[in-house]
C-alpha atoms as a PDB file:
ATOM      1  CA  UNK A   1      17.017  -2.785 -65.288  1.00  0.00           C
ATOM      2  CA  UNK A   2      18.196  -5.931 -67.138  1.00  0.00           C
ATOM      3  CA  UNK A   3      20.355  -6.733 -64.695  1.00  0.00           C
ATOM      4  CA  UNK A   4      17.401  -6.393 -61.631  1.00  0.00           C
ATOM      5  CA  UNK A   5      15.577  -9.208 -63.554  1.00  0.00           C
ATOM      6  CA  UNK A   6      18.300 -11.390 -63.877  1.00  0.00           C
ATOM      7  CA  UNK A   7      18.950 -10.819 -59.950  1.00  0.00           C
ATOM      8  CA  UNK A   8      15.282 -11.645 -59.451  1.00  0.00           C
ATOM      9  CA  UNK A   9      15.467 -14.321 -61.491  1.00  0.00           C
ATOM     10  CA  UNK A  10      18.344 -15.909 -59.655  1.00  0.00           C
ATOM     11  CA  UNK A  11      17.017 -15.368 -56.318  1.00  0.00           C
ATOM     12  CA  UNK A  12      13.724 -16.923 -57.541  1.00  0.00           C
ATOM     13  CA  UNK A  13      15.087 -20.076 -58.757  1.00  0.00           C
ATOM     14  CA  UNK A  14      17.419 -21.091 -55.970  1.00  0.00           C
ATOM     15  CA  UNK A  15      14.382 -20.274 -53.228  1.00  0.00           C
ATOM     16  CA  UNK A  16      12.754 -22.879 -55.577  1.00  0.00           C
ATOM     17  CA  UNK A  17      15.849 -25.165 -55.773  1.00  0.00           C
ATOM     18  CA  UNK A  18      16.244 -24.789 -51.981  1.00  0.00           C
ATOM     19  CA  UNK A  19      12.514 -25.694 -51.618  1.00  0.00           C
ATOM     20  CA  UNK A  20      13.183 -29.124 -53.591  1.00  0.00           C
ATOM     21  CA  UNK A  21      10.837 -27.471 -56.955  1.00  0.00           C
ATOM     22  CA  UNK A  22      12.366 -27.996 -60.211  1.00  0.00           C
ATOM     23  CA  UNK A  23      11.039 -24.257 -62.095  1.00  0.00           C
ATOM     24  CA  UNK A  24       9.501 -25.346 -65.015  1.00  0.00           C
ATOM     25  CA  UNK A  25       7.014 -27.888 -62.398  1.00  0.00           C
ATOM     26  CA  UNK A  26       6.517 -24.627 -60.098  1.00  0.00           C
ATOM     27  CA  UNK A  27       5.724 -21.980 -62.765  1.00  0.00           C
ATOM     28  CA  UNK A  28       3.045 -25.144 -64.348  1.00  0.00           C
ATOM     29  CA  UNK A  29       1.697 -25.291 -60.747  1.00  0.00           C
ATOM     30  CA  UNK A  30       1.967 -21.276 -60.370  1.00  0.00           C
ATOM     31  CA  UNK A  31      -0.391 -20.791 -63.565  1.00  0.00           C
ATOM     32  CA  UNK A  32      -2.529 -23.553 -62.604  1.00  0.00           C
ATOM     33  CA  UNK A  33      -3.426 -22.533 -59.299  1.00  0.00           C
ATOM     34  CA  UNK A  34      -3.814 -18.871 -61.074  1.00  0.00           C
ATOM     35  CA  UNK A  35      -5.958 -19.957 -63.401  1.00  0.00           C
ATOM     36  CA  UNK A  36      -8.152 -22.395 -60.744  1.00  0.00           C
ATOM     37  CA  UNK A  37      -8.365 -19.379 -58.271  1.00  0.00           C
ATOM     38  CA  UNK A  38      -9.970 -17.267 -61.046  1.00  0.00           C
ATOM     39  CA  UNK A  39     -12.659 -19.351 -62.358  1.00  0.00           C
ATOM     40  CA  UNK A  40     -13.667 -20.457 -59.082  1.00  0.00           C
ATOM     41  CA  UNK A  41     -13.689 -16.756 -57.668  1.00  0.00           C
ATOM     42  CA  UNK A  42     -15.208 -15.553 -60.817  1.00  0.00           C
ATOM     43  CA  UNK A  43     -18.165 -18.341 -60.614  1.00  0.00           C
ATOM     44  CA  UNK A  44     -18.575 -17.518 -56.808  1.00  0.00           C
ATOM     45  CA  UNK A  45     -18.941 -13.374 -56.928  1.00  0.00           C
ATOM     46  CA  UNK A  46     -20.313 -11.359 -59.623  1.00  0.00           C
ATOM     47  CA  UNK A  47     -17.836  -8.357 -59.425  1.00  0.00           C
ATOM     48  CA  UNK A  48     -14.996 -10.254 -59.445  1.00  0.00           C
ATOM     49  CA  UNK A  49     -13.990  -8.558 -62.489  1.00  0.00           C
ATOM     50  CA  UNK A  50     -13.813  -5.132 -60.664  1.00  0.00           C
ATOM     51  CA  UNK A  51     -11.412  -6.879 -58.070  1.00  0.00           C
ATOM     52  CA  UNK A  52      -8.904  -7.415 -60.993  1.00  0.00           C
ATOM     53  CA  UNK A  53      -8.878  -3.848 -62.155  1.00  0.00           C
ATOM     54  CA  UNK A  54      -8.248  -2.357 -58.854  1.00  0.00           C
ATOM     55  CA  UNK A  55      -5.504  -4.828 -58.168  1.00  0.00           C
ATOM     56  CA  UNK A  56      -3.658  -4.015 -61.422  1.00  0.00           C
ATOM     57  CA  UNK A  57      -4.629  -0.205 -60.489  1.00  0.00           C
ATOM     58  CA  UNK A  58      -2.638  -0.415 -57.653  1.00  0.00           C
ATOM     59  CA  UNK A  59       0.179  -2.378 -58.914  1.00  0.00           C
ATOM     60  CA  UNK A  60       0.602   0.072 -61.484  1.00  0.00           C
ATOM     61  CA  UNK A  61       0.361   3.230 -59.330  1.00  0.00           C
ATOM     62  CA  UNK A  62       3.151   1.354 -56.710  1.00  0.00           C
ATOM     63  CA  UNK A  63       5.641   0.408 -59.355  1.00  0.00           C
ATOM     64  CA  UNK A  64       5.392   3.954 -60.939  1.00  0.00           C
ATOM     65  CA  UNK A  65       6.300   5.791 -57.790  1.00  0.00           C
ATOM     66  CA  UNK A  66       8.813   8.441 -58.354  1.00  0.00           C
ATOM     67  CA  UNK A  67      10.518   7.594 -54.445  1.00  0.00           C
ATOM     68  CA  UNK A  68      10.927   4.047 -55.472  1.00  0.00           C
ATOM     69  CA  UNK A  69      12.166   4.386 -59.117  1.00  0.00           C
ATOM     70  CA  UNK A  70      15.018   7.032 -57.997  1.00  0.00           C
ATOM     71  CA  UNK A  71      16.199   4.355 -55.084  1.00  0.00           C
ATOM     72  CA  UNK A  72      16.330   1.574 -58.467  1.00  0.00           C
ATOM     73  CA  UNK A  73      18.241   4.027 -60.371  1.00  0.00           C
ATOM     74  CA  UNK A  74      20.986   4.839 -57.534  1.00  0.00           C
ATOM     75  CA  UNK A  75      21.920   1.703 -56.902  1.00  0.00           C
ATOM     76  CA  UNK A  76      21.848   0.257 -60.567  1.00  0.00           C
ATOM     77  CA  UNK A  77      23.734   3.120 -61.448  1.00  0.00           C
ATOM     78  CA  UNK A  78      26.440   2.862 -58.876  1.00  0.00           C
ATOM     79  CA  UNK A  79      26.743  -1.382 -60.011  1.00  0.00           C
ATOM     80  CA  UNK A  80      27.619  -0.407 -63.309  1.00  0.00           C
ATOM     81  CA  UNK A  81      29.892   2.141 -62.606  1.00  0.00           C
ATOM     82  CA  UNK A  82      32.302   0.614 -60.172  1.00  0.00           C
ATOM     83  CA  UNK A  83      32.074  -3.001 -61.300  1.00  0.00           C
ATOM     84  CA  UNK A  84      34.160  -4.765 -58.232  1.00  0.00           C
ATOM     85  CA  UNK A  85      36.821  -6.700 -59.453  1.00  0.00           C
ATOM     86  CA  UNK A  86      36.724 -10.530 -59.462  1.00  0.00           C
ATOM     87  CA  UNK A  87      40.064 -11.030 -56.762  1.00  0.00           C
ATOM     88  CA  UNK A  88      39.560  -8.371 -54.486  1.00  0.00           C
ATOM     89  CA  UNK A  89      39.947  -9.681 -50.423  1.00  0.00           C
ATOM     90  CA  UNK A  90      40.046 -13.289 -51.773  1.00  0.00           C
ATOM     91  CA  UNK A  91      43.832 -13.557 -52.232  1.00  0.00           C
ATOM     92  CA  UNK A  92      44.045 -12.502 -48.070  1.00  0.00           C
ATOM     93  CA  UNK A  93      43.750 -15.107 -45.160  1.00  0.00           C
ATOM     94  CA  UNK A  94      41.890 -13.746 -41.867  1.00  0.00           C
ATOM     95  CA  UNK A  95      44.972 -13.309 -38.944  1.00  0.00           C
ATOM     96  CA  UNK A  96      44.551 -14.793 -36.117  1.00  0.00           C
ATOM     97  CA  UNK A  97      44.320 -12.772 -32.873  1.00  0.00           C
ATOM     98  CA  UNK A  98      46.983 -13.413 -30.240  1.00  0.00           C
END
């Protein structure tokens, strides 16, 4: 699984990078916007807090899926088996067709 975070991680950063974001200033404006979003929807509606708990009700019940964790564990499995080595098809130039 370490190595899904780090892909996440990587894929996170250069959508930022591509975007023109340095990290550090989007995960500030991430948690600020969070935090914003929270008090004003908490100040607005009185159940708010119920909203919350079935969110992270159904996060939890999705990421726990038995479906989805065998698909992680096939293809994280089969990455650290057969590791690909570093030169293979680079040494080869593509032929030109007649």
């Amino acid at each position: 699984m370490k190595f899904y975070f780090r892909l996440q991680y990587r894929r996170m950063i250069r959508l930022l990078e591509e975007l023109g974001l340095h990290p550090v200033i989007a995960l500030v404006l991430a948690v600020t916007a969070f935090l914003g979003l929270s008090m004003l929807l908490f100040i607005k509606i009185e159940l708010a807090e119920w909203g919350y708990w079935g969110m992270t009700i159904f996060v939890l019940t999705n990421l726990g899926k038995e479906k989805r964790n065998d698909h992680l564990k096939a293809i994280f499995n089969r990455c650290l088996e057969f590791p690909v080595p570093l030169g293979s098809g680079m040494n080869k130039l593509p032929e030109r067709a007649n």
